[in-house]
C-alpha atoms as a PDB file:
ATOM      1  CA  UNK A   1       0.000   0.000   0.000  1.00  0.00           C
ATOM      2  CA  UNK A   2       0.970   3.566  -0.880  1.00  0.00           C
ATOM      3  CA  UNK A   3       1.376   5.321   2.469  1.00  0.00           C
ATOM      4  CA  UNK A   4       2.675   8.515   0.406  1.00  0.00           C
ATOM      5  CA  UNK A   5       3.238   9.604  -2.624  1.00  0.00           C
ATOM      6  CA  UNK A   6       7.066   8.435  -3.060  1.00  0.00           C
ATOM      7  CA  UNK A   7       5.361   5.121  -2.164  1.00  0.00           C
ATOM      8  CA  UNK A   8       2.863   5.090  -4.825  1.00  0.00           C
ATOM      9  CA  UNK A   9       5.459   5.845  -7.401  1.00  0.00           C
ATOM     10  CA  UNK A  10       7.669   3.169  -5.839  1.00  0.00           C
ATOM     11  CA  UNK A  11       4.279   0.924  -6.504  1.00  0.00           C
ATOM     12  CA  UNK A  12       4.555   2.268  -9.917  1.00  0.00           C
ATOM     13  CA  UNK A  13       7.858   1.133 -10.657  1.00  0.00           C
ATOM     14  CA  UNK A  14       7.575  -2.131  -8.434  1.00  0.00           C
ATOM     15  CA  UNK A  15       4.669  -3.190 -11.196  1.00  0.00           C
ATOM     16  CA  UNK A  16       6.036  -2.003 -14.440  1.00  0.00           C
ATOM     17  CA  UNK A  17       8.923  -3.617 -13.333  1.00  0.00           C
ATOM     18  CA  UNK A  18       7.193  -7.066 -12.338  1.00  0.00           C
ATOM     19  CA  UNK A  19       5.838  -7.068 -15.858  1.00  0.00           C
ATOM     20  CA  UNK A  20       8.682  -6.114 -18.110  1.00  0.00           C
ATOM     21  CA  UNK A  21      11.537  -7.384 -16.414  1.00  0.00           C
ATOM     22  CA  UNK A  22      10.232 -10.445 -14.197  1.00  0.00           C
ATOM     23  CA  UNK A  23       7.381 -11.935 -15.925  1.00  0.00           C
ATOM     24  CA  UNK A  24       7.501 -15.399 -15.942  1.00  0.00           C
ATOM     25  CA  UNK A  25       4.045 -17.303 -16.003  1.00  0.00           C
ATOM     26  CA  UNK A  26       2.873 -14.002 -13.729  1.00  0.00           C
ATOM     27  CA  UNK A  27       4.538 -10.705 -12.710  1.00  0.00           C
ATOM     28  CA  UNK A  28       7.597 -10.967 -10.329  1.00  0.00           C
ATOM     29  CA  UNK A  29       9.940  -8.805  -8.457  1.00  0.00           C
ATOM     30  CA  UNK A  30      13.027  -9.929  -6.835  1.00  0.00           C
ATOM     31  CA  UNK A  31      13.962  -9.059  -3.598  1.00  0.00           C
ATOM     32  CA  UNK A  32      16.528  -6.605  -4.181  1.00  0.00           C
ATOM     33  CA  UNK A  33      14.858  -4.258  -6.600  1.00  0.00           C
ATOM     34  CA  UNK A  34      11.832  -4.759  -3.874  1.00  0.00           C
ATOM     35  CA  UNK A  35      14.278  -3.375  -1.231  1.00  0.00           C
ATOM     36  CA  UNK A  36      15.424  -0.153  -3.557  1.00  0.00           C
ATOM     37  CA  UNK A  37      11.790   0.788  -3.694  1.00  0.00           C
ATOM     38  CA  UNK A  38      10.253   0.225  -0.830  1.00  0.00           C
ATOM     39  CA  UNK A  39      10.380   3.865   0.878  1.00  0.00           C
ATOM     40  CA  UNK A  40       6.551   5.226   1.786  1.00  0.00           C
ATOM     41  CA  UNK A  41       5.095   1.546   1.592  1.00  0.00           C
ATOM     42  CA  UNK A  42       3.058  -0.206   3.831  1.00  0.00           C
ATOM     43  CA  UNK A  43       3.537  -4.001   3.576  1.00  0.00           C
ATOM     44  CA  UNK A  44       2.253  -7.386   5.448  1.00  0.00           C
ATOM     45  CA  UNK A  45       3.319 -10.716   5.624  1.00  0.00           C
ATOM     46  CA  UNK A  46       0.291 -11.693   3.426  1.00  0.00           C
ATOM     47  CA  UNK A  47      -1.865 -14.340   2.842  1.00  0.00           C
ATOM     48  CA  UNK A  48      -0.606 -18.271   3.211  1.00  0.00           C
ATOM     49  CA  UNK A  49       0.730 -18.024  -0.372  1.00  0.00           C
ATOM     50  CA  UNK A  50       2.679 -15.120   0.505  1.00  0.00           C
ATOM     51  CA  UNK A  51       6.637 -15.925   1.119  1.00  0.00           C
ATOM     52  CA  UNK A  52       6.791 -15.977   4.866  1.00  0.00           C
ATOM     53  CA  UNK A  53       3.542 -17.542   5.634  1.00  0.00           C
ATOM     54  CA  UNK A  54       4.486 -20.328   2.518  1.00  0.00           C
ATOM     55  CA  UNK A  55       8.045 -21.312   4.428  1.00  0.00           C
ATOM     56  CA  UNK A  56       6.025 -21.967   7.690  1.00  0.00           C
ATOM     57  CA  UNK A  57       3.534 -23.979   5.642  1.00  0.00           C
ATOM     58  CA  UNK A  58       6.627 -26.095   4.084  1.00  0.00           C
ATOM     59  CA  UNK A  59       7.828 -26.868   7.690  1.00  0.00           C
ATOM     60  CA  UNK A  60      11.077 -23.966   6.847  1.00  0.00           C
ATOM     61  CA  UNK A  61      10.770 -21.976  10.280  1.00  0.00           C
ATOM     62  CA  UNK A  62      14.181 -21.140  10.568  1.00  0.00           C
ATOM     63  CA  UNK A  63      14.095 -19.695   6.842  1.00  0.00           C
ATOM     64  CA  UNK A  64      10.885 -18.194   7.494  1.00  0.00           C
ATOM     65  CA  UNK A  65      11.804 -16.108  10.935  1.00  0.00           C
ATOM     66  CA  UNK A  66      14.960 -14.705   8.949  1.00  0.00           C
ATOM     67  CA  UNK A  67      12.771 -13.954   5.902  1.00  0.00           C
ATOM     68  CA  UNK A  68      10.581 -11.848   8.472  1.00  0.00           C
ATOM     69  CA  UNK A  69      13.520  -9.796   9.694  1.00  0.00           C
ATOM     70  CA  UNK A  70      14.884  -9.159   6.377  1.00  0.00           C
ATOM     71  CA  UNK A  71      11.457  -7.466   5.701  1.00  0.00           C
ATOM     72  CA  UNK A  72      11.130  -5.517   8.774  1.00  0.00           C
ATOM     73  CA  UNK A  73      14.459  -4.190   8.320  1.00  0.00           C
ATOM     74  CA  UNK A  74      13.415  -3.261   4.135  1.00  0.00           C
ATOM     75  CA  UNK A  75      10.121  -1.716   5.494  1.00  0.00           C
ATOM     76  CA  UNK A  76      10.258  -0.608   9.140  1.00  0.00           C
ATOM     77  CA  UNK A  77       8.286  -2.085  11.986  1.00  0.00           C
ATOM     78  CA  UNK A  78       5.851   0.876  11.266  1.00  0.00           C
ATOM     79  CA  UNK A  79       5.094  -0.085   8.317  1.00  0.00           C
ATOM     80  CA  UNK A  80       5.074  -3.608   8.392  1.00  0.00           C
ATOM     81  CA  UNK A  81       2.304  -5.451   9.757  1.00  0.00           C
ATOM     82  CA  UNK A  82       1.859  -9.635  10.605  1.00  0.00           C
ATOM     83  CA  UNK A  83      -0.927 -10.354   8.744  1.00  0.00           C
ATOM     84  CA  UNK A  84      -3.380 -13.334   9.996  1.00  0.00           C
ATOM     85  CA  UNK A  85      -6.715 -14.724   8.012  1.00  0.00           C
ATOM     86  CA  UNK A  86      -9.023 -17.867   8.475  1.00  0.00           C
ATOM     87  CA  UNK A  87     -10.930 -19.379   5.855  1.00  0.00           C
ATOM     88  CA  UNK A  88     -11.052 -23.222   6.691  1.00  0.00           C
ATOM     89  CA  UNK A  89      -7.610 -23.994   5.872  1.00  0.00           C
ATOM     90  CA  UNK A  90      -6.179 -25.873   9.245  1.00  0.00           C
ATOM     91  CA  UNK A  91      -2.614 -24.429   7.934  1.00  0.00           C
ATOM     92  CA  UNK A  92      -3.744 -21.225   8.602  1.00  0.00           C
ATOM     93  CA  UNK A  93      -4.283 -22.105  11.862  1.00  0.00           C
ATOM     94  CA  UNK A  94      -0.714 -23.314  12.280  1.00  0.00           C
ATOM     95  CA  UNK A  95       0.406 -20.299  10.654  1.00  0.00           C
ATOM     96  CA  UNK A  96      -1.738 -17.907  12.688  1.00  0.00           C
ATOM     97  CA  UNK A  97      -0.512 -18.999  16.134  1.00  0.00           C
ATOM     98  CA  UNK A  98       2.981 -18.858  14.828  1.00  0.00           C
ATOM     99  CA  UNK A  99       2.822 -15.383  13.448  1.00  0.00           C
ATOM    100  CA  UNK A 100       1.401 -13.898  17.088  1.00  0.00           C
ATOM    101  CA  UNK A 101       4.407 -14.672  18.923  1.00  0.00           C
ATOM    102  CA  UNK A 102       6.649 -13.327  16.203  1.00  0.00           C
ATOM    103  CA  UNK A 103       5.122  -9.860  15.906  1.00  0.00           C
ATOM    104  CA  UNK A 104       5.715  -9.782  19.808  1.00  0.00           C
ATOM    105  CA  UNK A 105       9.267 -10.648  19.012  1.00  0.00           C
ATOM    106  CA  UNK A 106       9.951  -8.246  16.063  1.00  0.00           C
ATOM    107  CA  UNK A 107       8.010  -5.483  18.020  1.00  0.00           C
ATOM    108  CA  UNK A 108       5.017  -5.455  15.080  1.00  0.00           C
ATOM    109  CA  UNK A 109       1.161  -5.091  15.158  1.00  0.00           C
ATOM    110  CA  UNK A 110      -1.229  -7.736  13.880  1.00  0.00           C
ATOM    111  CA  UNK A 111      -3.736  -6.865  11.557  1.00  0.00           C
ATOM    112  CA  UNK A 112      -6.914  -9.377  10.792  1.00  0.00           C
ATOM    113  CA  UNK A 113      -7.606  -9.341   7.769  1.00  0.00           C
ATOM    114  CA  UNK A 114     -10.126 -11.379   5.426  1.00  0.00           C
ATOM    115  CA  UNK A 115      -8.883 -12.856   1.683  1.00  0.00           C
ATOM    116  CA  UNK A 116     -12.003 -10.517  -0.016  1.00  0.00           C
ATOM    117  CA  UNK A 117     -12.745 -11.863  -3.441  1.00  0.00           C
ATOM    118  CA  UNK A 118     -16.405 -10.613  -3.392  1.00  0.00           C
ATOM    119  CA  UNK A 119     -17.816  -7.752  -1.800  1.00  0.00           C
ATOM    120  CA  UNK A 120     -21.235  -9.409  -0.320  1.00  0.00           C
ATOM    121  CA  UNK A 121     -21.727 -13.214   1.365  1.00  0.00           C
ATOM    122  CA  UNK A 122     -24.326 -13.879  -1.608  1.00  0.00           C
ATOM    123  CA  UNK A 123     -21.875 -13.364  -4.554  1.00  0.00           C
ATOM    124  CA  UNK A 124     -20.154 -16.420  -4.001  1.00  0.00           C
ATOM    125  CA  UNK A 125     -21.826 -18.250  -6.363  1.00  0.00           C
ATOM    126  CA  UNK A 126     -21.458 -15.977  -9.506  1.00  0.00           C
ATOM    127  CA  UNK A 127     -17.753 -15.666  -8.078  1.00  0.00           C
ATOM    128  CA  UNK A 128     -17.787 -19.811  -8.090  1.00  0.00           C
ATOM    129  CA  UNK A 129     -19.361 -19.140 -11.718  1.00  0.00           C
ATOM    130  CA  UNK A 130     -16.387 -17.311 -12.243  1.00  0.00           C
ATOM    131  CA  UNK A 131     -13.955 -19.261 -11.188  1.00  0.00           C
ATOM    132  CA  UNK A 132     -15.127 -21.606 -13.496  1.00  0.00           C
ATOM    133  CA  UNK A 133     -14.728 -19.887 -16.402  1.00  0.00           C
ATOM    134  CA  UNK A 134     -11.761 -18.651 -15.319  1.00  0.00           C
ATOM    135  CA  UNK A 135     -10.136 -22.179 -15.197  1.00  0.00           C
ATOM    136  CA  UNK A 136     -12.347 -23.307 -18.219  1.00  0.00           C
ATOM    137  CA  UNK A 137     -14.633 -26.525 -16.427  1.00  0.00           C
ATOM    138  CA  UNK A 138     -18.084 -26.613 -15.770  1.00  0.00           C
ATOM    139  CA  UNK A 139     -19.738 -26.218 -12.596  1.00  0.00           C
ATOM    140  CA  UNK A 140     -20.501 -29.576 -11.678  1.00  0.00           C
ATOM    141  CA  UNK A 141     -16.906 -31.155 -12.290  1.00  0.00           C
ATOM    142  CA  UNK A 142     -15.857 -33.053  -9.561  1.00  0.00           C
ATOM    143  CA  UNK A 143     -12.510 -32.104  -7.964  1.00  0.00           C
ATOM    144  CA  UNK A 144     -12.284 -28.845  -9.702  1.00  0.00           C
ATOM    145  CA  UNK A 145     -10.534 -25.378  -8.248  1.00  0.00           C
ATOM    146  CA  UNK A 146     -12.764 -23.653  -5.778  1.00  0.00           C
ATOM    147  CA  UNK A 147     -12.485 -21.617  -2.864  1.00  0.00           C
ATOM    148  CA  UNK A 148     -12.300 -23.390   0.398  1.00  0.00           C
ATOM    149  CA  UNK A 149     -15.390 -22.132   1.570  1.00  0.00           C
ATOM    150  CA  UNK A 150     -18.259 -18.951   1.414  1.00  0.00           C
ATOM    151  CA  UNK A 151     -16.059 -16.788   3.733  1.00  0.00           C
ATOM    152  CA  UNK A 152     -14.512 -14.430   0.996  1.00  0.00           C
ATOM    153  CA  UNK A 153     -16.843 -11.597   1.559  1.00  0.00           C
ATOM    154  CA  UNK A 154     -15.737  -7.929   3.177  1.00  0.00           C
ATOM    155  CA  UNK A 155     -16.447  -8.595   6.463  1.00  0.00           C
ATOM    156  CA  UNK A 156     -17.665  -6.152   9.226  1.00  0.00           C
ATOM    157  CA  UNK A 157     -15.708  -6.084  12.388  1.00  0.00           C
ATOM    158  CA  UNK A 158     -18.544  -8.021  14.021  1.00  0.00           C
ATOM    159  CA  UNK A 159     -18.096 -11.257  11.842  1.00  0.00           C
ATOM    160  CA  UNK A 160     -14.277 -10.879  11.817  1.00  0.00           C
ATOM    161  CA  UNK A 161     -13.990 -11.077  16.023  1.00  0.00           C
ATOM    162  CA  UNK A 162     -16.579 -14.476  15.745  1.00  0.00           C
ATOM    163  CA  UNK A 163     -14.279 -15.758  13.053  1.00  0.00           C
ATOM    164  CA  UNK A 164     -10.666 -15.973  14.718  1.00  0.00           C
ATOM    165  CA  UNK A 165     -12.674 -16.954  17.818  1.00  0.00           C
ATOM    166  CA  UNK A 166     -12.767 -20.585  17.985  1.00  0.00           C
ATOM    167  CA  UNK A 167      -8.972 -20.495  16.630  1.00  0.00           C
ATOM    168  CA  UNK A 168      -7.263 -17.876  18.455  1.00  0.00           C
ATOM    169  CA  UNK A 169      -7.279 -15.694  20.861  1.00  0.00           C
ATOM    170  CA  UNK A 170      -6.476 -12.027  19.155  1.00  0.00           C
ATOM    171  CA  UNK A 171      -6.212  -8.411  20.882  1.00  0.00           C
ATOM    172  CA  UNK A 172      -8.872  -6.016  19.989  1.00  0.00           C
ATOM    173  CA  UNK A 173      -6.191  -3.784  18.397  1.00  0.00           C
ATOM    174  CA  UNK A 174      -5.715  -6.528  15.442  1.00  0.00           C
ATOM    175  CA  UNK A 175      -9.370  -6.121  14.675  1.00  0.00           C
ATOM    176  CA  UNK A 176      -8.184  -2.285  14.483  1.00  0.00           C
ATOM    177  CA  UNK A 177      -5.527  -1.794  12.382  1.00  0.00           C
ATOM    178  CA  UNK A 178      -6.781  -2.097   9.268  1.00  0.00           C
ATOM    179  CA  UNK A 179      -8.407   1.513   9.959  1.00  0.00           C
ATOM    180  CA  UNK A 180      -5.126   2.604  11.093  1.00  0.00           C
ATOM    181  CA  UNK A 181      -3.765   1.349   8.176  1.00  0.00           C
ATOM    182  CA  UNK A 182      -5.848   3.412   5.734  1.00  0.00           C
ATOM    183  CA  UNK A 183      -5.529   6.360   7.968  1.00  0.00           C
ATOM    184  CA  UNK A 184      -1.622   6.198   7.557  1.00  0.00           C
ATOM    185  CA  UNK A 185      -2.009   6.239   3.774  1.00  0.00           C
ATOM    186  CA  UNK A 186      -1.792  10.226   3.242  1.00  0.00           C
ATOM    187  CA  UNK A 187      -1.595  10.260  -0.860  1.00  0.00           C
ATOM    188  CA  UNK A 188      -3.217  12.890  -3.496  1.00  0.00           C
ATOM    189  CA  UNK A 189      -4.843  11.378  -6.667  1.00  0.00           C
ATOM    190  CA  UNK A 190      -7.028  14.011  -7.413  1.00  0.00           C
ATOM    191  CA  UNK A 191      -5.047  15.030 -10.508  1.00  0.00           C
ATOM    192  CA  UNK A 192      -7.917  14.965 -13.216  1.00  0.00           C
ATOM    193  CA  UNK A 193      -5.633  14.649 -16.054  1.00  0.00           C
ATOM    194  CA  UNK A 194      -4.235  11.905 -17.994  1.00  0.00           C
ATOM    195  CA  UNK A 195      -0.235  10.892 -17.559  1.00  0.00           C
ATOM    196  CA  UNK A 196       0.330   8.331 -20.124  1.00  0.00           C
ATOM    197  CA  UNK A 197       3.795   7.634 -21.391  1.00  0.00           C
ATOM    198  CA  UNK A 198       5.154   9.245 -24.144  1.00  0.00           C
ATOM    199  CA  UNK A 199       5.745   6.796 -26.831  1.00  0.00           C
ATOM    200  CA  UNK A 200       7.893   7.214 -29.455  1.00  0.00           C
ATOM    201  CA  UNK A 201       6.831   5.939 -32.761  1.00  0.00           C
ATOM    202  CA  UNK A 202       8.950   5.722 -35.829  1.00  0.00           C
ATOM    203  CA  UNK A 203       8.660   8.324 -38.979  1.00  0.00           C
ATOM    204  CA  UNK A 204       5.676   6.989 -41.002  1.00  0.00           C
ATOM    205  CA  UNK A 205       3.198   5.852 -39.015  1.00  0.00           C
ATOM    206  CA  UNK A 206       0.466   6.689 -36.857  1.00  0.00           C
ATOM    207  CA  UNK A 207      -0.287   5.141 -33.793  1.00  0.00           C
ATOM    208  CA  UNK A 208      -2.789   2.857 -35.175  1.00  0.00           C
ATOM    209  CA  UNK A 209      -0.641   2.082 -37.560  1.00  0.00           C
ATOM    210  CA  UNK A 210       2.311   1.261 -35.708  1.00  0.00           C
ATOM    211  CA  UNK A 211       0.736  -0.502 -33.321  1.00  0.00           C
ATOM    212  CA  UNK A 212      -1.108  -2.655 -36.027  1.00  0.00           C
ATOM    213  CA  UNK A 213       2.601  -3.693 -37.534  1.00  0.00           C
ATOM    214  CA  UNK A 214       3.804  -4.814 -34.217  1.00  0.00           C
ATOM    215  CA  UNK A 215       0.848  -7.036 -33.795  1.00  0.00           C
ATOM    216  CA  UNK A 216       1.747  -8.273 -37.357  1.00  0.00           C
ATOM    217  CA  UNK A 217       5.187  -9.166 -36.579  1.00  0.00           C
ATOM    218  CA  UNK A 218       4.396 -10.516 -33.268  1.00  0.00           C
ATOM    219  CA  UNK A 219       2.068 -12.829 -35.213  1.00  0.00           C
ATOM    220  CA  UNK A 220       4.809 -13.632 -37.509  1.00  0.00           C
ATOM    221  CA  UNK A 221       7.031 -14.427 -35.001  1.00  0.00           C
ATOM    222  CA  UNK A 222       4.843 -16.720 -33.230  1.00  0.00           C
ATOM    223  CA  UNK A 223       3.203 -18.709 -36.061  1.00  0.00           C
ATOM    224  CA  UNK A 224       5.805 -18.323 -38.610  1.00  0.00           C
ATOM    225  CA  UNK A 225       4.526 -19.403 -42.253  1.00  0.00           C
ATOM    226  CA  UNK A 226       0.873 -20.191 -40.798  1.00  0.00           C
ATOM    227  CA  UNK A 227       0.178 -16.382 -39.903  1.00  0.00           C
ATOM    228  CA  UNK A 228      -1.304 -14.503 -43.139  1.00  0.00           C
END
């Protein structure tokens, strides 16, 4: 999260980058370019498929507690929170109650958070509809992808306390923090203007046109003698 506007940019850089430079099969960063911009961001540990969370869920605590420094020490204790979430996933569990003692260690807050896919409790079916399409099977395939459970709604502070509570006991400040983590965030986007990048295009064309060759030669290139 942008907590100014040096982070934003930083944001801005950190995905352009991930795109450009470390795509492979999705965006990626690596850790050092993730260090060089990480001034005015907020960051967690993440959900379990995040990297710290992950290495606790592969058994790799030692690897896992020195991953956690390295990002306190990139972001700050300020502005790095330990992030816990439960959506019927018994690792979590394990995670979770690993996680609390660690912020206590590295001097962090806890922040509850839920994994929101879908705004409201009834739109997960069209999201399971989704998903579906998304992964190209049919509804009624057995053993398809689908989420663990209905719990990937925004939920109100209410329903967050009642669903750590049979897991773990939190502090009322965990159930907090996600306010105090979009009051931190002091940033300006009330420019009304456009700021696209200024592309240069070669003498000749328009863009239309240029960008109409490229797609020609990228066709080329991938179908060879079969594109016309």
């Amino acid at each position: 999260l942008a907590r100014n506007m040096t982070g934003y940019r930083n944001l801005l850089k950190i995905a352009s980058h991930s795109q450009t430079d470390g795509y492979y099969y999705k965006p990626r960063v690596d850790h050092e370019y993730l260090a060089a911009h990480a001034e005015g961001i907020i960051a967690s540990t993440g959900c379990l498929g995040a990297e710290v969370p992950q290495l606790l869920y592969q058994g790799k605590e030692r690897e896992a507690y020195e991953r956690l420094g390295w990002y306190v020490d990139v972001f700050g204790k300020e502005n790095f929170f330990i992030e816990l979430q439960e959506h019927s996933i018994p690792e979590l569990v394990t995670v979770n109650k690993t996680l609390v003692p660690w912020a206590e260690k590295f001097g962090l807050n806890l922040v509850a958070t839920n994994d929101v896919h879908y705004v409201r409790e009834q739109d997960g079916g069209p999201h399971d509809v989704l998903l579906c399409v998304q992964t190209g099977v049919t509804i009624d395939q057995p053993n398809r992808m689908r989420m663990t459970d209905g719990s990937y709604f925004l939920k109100s502070r209410a329903q967050m306390e009642a669903t750590f509570r049979p897991f773990i006991d939190l502090p009322a400040s965990a159930f907090e923090h996600s306010l105090r983590i979009a009051e931190m965030c002091e940033i300006d986007l009330e420019d009304p203007t456009y700021h696209l990048p200024d592309l240069p295009i070669p003498e000749g064309y328009t863009y239309e046109t240029y960008l109409r060759h490229l797609t020609e030669e990228g066709l080329k290139r991938l179908y060879g003698a079969r594109a016309t």
